[in-house]
C-alpha atoms as a PDB file:
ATOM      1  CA  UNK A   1      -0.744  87.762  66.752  1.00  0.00           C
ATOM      2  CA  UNK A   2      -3.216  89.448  69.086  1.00  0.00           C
ATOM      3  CA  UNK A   3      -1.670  91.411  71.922  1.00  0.00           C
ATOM      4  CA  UNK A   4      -4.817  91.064  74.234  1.00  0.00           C
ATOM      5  CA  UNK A   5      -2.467  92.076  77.585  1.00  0.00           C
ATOM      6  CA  UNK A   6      -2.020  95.246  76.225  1.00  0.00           C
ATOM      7  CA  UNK A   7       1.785  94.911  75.637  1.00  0.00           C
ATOM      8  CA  UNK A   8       3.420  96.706  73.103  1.00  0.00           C
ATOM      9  CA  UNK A   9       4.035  95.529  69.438  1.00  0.00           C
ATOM     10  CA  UNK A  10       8.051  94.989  68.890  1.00  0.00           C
ATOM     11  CA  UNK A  11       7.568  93.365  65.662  1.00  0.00           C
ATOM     12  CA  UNK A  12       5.403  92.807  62.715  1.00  0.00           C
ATOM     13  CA  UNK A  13       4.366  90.093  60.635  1.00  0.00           C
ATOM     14  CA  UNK A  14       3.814  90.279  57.128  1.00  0.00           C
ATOM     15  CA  UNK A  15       1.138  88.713  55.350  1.00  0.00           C
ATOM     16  CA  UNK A  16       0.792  90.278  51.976  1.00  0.00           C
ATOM     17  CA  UNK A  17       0.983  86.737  50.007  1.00  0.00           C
ATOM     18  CA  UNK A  18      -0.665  84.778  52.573  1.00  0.00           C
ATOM     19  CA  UNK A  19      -3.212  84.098  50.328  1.00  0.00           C
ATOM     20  CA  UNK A  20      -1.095  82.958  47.672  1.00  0.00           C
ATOM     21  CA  UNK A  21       1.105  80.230  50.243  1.00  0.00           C
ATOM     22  CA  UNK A  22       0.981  77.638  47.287  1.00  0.00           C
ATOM     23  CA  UNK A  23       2.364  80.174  45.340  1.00  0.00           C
ATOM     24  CA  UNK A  24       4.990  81.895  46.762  1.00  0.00           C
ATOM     25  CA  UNK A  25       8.023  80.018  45.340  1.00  0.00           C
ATOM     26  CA  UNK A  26       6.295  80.358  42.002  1.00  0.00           C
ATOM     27  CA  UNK A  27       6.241  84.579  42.941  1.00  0.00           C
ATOM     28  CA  UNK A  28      10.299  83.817  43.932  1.00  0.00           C
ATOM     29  CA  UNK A  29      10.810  82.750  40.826  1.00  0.00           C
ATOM     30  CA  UNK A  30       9.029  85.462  38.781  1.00  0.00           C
ATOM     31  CA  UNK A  31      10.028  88.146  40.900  1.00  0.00           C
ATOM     32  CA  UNK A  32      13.633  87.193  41.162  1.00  0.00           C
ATOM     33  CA  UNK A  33      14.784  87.699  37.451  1.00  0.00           C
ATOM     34  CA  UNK A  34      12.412  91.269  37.561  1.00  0.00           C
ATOM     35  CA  UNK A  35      14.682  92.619  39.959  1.00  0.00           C
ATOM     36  CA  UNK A  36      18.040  91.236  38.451  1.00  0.00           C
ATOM     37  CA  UNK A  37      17.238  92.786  35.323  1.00  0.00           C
ATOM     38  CA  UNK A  38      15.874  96.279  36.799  1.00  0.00           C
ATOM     39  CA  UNK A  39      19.121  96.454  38.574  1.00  0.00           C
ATOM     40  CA  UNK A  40      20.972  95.495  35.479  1.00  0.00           C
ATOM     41  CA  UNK A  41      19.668  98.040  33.309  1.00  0.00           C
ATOM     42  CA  UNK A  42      20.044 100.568  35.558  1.00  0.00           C
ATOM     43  CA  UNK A  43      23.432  99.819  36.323  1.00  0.00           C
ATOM     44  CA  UNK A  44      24.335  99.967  32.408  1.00  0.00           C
ATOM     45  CA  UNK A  45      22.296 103.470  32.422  1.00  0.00           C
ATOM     46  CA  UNK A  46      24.216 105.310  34.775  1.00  0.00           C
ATOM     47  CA  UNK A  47      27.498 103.741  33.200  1.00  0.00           C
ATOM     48  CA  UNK A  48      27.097 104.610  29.916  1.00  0.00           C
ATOM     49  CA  UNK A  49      25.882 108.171  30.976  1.00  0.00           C
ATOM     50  CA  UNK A  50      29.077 108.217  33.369  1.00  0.00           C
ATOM     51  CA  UNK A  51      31.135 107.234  30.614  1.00  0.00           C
ATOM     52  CA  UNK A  52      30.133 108.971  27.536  1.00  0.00           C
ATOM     53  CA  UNK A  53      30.575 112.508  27.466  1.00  0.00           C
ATOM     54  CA  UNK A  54      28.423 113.469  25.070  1.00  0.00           C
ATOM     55  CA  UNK A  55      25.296 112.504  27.591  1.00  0.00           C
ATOM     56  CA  UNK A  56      27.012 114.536  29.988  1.00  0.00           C
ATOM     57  CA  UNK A  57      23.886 116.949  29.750  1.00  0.00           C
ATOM     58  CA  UNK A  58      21.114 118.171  32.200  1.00  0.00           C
ATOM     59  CA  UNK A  59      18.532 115.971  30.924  1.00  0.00           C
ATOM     60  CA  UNK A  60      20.974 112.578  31.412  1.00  0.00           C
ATOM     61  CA  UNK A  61      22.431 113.789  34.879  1.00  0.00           C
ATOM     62  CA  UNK A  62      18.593 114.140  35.784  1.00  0.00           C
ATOM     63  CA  UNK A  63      18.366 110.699  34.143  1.00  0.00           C
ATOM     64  CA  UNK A  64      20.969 109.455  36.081  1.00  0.00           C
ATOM     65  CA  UNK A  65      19.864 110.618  39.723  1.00  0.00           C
ATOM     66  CA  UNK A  66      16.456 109.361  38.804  1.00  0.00           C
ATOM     67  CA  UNK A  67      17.917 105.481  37.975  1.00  0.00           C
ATOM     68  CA  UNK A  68      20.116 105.498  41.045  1.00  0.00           C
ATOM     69  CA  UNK A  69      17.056 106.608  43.146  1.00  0.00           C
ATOM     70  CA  UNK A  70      15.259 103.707  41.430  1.00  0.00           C
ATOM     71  CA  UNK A  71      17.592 101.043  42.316  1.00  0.00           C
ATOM     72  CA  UNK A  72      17.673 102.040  46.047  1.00  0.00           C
ATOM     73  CA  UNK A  73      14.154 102.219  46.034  1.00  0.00           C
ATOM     74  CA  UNK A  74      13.969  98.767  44.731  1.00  0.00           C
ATOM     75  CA  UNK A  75      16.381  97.670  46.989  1.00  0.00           C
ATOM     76  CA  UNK A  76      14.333  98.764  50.132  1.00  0.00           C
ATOM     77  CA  UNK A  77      12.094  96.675  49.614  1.00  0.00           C
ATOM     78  CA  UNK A  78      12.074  93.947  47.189  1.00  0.00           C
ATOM     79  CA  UNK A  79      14.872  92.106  48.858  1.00  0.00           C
ATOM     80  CA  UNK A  80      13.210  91.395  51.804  1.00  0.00           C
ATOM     81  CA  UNK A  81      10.138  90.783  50.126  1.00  0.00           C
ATOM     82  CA  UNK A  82      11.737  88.112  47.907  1.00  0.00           C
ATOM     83  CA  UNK A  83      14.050  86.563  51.281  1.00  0.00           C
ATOM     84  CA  UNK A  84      10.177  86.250  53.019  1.00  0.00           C
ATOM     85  CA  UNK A  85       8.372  84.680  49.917  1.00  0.00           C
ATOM     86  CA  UNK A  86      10.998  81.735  50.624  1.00  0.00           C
ATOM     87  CA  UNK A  87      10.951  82.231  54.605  1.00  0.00           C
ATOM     88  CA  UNK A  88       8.157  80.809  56.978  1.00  0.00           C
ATOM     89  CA  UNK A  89       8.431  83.304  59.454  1.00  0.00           C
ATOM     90  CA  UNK A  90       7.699  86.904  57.825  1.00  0.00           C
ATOM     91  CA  UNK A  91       8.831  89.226  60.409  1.00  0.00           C
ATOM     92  CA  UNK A  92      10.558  92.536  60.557  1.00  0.00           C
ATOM     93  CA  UNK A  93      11.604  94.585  63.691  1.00  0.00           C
ATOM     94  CA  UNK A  94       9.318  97.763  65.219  1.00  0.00           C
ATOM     95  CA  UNK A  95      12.702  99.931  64.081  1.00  0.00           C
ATOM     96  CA  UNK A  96      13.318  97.989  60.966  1.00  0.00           C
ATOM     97  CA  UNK A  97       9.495  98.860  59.565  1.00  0.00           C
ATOM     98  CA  UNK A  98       9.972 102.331  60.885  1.00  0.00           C
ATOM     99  CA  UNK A  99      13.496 102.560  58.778  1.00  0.00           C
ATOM    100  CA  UNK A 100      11.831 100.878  56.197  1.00  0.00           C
ATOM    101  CA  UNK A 101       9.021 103.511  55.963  1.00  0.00           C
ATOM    102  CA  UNK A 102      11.110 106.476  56.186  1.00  0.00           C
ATOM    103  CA  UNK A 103      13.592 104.941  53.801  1.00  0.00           C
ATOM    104  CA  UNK A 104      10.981 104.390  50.609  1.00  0.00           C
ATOM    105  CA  UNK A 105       8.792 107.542  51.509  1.00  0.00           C
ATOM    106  CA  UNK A 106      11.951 109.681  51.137  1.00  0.00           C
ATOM    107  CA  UNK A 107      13.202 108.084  47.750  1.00  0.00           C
ATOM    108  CA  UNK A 108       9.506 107.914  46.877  1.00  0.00           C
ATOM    109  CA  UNK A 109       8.887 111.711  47.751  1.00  0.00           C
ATOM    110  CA  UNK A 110      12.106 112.398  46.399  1.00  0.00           C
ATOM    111  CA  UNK A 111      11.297 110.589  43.270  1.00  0.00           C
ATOM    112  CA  UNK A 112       7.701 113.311  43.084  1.00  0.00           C
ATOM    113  CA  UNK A 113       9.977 116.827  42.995  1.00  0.00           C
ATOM    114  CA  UNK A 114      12.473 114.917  40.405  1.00  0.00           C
ATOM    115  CA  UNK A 115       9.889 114.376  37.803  1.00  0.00           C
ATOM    116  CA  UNK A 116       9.066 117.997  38.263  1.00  0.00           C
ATOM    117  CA  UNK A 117      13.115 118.941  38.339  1.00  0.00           C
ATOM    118  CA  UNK A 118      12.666 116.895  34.699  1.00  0.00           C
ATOM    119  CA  UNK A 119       9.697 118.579  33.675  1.00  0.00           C
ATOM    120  CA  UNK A 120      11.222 122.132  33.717  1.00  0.00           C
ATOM    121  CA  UNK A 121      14.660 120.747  31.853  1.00  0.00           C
ATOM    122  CA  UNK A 122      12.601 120.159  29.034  1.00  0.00           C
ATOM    123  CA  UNK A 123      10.523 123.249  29.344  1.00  0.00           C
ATOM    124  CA  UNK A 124      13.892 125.339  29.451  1.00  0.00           C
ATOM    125  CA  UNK A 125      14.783 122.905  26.530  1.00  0.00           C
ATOM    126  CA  UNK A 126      12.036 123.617  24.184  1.00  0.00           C
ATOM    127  CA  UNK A 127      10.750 126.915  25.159  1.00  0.00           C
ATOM    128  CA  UNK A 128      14.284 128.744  25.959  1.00  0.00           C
ATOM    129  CA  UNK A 129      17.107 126.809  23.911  1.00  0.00           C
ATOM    130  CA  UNK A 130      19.504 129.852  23.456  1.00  0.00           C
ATOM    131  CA  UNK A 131      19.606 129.907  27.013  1.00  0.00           C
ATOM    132  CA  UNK A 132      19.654 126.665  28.041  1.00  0.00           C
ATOM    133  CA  UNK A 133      22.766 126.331  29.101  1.00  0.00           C
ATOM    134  CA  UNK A 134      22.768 129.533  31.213  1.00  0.00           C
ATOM    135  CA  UNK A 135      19.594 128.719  32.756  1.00  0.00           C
ATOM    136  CA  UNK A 136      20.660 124.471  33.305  1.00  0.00           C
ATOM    137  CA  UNK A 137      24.103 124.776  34.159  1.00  0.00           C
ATOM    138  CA  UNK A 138      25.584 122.167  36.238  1.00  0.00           C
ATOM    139  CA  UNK A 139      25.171 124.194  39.537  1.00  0.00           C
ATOM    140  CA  UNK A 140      21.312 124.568  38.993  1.00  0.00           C
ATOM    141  CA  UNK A 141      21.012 120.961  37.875  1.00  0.00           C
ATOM    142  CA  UNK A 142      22.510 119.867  41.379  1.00  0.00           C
ATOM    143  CA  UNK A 143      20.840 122.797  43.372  1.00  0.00           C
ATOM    144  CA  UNK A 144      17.659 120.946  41.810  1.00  0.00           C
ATOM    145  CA  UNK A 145      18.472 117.856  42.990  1.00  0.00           C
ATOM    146  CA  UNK A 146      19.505 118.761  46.631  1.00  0.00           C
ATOM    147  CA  UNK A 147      15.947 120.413  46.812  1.00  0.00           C
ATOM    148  CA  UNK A 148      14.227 117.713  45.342  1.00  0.00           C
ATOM    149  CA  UNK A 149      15.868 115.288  48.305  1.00  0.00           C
ATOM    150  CA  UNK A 150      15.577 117.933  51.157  1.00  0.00           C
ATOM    151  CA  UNK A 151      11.869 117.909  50.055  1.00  0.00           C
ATOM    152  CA  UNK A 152      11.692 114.113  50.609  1.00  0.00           C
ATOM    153  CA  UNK A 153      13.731 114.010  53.571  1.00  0.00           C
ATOM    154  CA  UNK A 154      11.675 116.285  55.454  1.00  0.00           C
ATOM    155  CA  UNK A 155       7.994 115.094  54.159  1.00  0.00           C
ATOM    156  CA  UNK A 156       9.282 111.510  55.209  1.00  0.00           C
ATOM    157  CA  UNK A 157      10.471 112.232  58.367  1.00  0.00           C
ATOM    158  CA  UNK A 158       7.351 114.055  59.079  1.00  0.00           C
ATOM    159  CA  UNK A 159       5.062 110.839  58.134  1.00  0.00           C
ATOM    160  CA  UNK A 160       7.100 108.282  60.267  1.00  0.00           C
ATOM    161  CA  UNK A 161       6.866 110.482  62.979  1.00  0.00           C
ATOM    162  CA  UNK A 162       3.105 110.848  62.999  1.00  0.00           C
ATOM    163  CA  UNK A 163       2.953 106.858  62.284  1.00  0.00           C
ATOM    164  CA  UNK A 164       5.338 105.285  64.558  1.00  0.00           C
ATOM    165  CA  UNK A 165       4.172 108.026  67.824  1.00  0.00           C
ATOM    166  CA  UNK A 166       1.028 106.209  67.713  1.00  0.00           C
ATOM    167  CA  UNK A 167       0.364 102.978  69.968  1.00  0.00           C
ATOM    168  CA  UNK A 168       0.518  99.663  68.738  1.00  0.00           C
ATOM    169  CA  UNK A 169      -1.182  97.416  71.250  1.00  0.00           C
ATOM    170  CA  UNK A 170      -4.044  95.362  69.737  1.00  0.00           C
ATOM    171  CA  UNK A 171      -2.063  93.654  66.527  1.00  0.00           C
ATOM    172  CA  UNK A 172       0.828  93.193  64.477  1.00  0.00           C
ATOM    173  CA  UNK A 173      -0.347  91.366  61.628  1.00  0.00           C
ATOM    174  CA  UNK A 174       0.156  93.511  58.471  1.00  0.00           C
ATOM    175  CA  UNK A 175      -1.710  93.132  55.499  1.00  0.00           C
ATOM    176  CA  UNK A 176       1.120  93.607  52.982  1.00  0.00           C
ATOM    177  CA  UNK A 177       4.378  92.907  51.887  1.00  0.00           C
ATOM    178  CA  UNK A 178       6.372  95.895  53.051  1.00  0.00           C
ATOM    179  CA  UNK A 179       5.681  98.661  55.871  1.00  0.00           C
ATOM    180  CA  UNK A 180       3.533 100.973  53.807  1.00  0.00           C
ATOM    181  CA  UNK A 181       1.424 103.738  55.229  1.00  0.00           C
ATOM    182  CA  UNK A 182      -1.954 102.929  55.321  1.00  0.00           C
ATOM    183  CA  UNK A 183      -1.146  98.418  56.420  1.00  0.00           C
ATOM    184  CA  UNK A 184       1.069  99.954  59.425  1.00  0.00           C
ATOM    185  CA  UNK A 185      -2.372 102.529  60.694  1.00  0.00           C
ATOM    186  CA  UNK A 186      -4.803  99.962  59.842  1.00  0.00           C
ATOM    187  CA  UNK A 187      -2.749  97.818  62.953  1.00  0.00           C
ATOM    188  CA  UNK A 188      -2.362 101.029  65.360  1.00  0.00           C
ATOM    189  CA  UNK A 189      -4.438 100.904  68.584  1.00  0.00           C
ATOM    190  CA  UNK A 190      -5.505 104.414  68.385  1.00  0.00           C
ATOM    191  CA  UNK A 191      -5.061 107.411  65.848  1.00  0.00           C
ATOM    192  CA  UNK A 192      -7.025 110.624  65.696  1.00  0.00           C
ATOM    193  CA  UNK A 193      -8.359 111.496  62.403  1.00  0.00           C
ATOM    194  CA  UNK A 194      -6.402 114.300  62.732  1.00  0.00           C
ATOM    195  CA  UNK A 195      -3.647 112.324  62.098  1.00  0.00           C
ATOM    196  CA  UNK A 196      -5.287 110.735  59.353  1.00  0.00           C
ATOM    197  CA  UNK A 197      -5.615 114.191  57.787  1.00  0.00           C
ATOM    198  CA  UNK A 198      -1.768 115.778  58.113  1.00  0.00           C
ATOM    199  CA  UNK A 199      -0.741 112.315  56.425  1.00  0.00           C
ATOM    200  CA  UNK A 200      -3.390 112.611  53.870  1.00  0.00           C
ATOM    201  CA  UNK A 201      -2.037 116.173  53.167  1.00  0.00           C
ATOM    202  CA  UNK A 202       1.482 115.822  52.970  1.00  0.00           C
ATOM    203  CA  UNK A 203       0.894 113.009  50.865  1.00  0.00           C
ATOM    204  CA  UNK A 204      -1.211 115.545  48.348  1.00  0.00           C
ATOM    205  CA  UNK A 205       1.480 118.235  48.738  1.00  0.00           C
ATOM    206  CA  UNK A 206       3.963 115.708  47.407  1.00  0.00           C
ATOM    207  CA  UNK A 207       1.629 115.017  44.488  1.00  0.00           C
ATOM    208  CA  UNK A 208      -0.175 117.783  43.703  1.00  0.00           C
ATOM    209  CA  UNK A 209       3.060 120.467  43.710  1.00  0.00           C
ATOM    210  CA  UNK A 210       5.389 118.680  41.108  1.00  0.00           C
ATOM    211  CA  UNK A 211       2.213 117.382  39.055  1.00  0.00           C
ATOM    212  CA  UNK A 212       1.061 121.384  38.813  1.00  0.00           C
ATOM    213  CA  UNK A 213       4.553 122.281  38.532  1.00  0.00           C
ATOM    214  CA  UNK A 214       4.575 119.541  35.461  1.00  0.00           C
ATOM    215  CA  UNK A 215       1.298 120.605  34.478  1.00  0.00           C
ATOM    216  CA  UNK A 216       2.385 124.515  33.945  1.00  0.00           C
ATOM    217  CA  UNK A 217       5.728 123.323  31.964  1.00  0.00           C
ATOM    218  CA  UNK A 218       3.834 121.486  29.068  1.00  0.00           C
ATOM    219  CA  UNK A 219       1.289 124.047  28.356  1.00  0.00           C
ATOM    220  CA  UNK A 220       4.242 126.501  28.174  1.00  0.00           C
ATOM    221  CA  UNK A 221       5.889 123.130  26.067  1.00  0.00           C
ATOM    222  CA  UNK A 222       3.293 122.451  23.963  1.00  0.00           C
ATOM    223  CA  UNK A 223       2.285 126.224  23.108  1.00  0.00           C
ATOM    224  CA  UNK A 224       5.580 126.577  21.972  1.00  0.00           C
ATOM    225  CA  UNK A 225       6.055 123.321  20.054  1.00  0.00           C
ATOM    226  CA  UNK A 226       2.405 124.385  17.686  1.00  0.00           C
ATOM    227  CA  UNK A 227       4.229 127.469  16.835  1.00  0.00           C
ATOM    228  CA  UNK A 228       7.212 125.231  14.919  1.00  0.00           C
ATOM    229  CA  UNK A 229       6.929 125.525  11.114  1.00  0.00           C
ATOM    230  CA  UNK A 230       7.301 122.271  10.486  1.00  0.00           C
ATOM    231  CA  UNK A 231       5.858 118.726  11.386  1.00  0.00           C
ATOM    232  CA  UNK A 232       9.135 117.246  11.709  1.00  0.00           C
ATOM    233  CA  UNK A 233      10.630 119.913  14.548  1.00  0.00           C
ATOM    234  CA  UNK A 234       7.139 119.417  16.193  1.00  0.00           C
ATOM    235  CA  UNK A 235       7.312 115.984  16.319  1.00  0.00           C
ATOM    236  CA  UNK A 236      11.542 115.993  17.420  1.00  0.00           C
ATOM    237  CA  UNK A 237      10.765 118.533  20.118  1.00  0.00           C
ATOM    238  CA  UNK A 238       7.317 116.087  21.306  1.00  0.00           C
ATOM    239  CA  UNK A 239       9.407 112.882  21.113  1.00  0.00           C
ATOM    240  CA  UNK A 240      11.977 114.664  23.458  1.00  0.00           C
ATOM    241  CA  UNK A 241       9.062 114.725  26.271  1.00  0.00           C
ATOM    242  CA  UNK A 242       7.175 111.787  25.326  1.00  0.00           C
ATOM    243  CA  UNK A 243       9.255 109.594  27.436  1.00  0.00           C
ATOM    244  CA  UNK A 244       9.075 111.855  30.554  1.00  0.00           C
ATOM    245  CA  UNK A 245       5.412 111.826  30.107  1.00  0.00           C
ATOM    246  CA  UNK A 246       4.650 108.369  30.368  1.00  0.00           C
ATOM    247  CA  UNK A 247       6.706 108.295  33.415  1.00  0.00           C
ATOM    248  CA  UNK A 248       4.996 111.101  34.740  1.00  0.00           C
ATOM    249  CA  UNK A 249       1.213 109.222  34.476  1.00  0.00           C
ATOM    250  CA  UNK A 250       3.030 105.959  35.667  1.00  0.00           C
ATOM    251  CA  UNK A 251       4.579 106.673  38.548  1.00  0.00           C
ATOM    252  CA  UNK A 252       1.534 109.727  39.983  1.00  0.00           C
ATOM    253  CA  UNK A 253      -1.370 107.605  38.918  1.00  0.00           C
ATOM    254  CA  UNK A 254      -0.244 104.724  41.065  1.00  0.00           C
ATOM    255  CA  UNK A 255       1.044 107.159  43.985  1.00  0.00           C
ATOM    256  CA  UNK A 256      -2.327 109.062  43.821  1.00  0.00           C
ATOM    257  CA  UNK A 257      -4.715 105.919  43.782  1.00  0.00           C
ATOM    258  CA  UNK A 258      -2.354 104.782  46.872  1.00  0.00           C
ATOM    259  CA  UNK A 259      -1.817 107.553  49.106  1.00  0.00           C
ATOM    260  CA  UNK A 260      -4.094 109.998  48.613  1.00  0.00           C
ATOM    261  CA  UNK A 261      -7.222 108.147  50.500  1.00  0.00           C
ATOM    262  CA  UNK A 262      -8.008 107.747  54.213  1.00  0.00           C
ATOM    263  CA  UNK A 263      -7.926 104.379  56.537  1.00  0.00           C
ATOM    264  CA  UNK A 264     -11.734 103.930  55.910  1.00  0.00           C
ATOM    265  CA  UNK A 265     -10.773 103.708  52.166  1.00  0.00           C
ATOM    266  CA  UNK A 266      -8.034 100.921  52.812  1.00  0.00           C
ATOM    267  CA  UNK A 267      -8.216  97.415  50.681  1.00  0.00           C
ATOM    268  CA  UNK A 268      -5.462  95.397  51.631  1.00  0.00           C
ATOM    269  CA  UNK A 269      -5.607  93.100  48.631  1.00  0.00           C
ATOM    270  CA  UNK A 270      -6.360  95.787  45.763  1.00  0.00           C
ATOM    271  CA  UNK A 271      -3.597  97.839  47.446  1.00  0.00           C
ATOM    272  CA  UNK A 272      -1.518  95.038  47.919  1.00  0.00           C
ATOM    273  CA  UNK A 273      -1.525  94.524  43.571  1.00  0.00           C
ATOM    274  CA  UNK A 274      -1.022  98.290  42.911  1.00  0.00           C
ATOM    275  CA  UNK A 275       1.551  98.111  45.520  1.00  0.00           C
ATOM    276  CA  UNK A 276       3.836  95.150  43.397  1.00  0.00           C
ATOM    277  CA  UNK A 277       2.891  97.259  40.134  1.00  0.00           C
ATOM    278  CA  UNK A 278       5.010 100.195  41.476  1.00  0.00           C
ATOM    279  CA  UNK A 279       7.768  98.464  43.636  1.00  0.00           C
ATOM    280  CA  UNK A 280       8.580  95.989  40.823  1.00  0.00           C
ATOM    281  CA  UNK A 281       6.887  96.914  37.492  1.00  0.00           C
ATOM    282  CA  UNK A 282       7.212 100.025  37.235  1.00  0.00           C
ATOM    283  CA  UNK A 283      11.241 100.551  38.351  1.00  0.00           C
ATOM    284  CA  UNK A 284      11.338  97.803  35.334  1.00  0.00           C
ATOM    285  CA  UNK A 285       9.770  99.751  32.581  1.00  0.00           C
ATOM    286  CA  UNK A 286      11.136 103.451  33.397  1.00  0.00           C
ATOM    287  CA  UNK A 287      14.779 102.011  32.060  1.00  0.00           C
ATOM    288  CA  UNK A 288      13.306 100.694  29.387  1.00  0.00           C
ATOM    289  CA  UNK A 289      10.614 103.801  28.520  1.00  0.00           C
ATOM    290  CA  UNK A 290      13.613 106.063  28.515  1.00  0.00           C
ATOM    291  CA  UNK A 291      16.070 103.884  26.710  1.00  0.00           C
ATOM    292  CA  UNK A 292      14.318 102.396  23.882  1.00  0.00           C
ATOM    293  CA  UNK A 293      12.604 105.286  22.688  1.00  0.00           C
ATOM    294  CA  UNK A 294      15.911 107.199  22.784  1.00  0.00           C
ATOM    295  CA  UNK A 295      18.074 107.023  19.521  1.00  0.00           C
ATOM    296  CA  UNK A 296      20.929 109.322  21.344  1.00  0.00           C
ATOM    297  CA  UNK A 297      21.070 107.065  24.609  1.00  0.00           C
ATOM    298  CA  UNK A 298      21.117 104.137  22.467  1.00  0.00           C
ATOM    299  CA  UNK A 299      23.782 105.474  20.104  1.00  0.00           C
ATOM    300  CA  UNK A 300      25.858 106.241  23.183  1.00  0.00           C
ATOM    301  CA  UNK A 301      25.413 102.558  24.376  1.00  0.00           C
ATOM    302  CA  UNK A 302      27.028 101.293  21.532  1.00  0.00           C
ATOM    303  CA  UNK A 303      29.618 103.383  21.902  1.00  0.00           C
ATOM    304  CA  UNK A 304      30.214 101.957  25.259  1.00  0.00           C
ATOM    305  CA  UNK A 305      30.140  98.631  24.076  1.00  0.00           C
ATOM    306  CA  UNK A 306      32.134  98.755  21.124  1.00  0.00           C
ATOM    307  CA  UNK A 307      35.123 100.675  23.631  1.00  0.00           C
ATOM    308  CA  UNK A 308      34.387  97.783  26.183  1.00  0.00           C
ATOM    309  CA  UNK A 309      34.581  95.203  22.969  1.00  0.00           C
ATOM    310  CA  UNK A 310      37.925  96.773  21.894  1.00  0.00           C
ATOM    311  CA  UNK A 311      39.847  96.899  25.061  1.00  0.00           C
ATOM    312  CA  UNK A 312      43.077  94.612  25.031  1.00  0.00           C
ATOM    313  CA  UNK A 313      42.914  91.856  27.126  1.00  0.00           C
ATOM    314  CA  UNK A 314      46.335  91.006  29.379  1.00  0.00           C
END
């Protein structure tokens, strides 16, 4: 919809899956059960590390806060998503794409410092285990967390700022299926390239602090794992980090290919894909990545289930 009179933009239209309009009850369909089941098995995650005590430990309570932050992340945005793949009118408010973008950036940014949080429990883990529980008790764990969301909260509120001050005269046609950064500039009237840059910034200080910060606690990690006598305490102590680290490549590789270019760079449709690989995929597989490959989570499960199994029924 142009806005050729020069009024200003009081909602936007999304069109992220215009190209696919024979396809978008088809996308409903796929998409639906995705979500159901992230939700699910995040749901039964943060149960069963509720419930069982003997995951009441740093690296579940990290585990924990990083599954909740997953689910509202999720639900940000793939509920509306899914309501407009069924809808003919794809709309959202000027204030409901603002809320939306501060609402995503902060779990999103959030997300960033929690990985590193992670990073340095199993650093402490591996490279200090006699004082592990000194140096993770439950205090730090949460004083970690608070940071980690103040961080986000902050960075977020910074980048919605800079967005939504600019004007939004010419269109209000976005090229996506949520209010992302770079879909809501591409439709401003006018930004400096100033603005461009503090975004741009911000968007490496979120990335580029908890990656280093990741970066410094496995060469400390893996220093200290070579020095194990044997192959099978190397390979207990690796397996132990092995799910953080695929998380870790996941979840920066995507953010980094995303965020960390200017306007000029912007492909709606490439951005679009990497965009549903993050938002959808990837809250999927993190469950999984963390649950499968763990024998002690998956012990505990059973646990769960048997007491849930062996409850009398009235």
């Amino acid at each position: 919809m142009e806005r050729s009179n020069g009024t200003l933009v009081t909602e936007f239209v999304f069109l992220g899956f215009s190209s696919l309009a024979g396809l978008q009850r088809l996308l409903f369909v796929a998409f639906l059960p995705l979500y159901l089941f992230t939700l699910g098995t995040n749901a039964i995650i943060i149960s069963t590390i509720v419930l069982d005590r003997a995951l009441h430990t740093p690296m579940y309570f990290f585990l924990a806060v990083l599954s909740c932050s997953e689910t509202c992340y999720t639900f940000v945005i793939i509920p509306k998503m899914l309501v407009d793949l069924l809808a003919q009118k794809k709309t959202i408010s000027f204030l409901g794409c603002a809320i939306q973008m501060f609402t995503f950036l902060f779990l999103g940014c959030s997300h960033s410092f929690l990985l590193a949080a992670m990073g340095y429990d199993r650093y402490v883990a591996i490279c200090n285990p006699l004082r592990y529980t000194v140096l993770m008790g439950h205090g730090v764990c949460v004083g970690l967390v608070a940071a980690a969301c103040a961080c986000g909260f902050t960075i977020a509120q910074i980048i919605t700022s800079v967005v939504f001050h600019l004007p939004f005269r010419a269109s209000n046609q976005l090229h996506h299926f949520f209010c992302d950064i770079a879909p809501v500039l591409t439709v401003a009237s006018h930004h400096t390239y100033l603005s461009q840059i503090v975004i741009v910034m911000l968007c490496a200080l979120v990335l580029v602090i908890p990656l280093s910060l990741i970066l410094v606690s496995y060469i400390h990690i893996i220093s200290a794992i070579l020095q194990f006598p044997s192959t099978l305490g190397r390979y207990k102590a690796f397996s132990t980090c092995a799910s953080h680290l695929i998380v870790v490549t996941i979840h920066y590789g995507c953010a980094s290919f995303i965020y960390l270019r200017l306007k000029s760079n912007y492909s709606s449709s490439r951005d679009a894909l990497v965009s549903v690989s993050y938002t959808i995929l990837t809250p999927l597989f993190n469950p999984l990545i963390y649950s499968l490959r763990n024998k002690e989570f998956k012990s505990a499960l059973r646990r769960a289930a048997g007491k849930t199994v062996s409850l009398p029924r009235c």
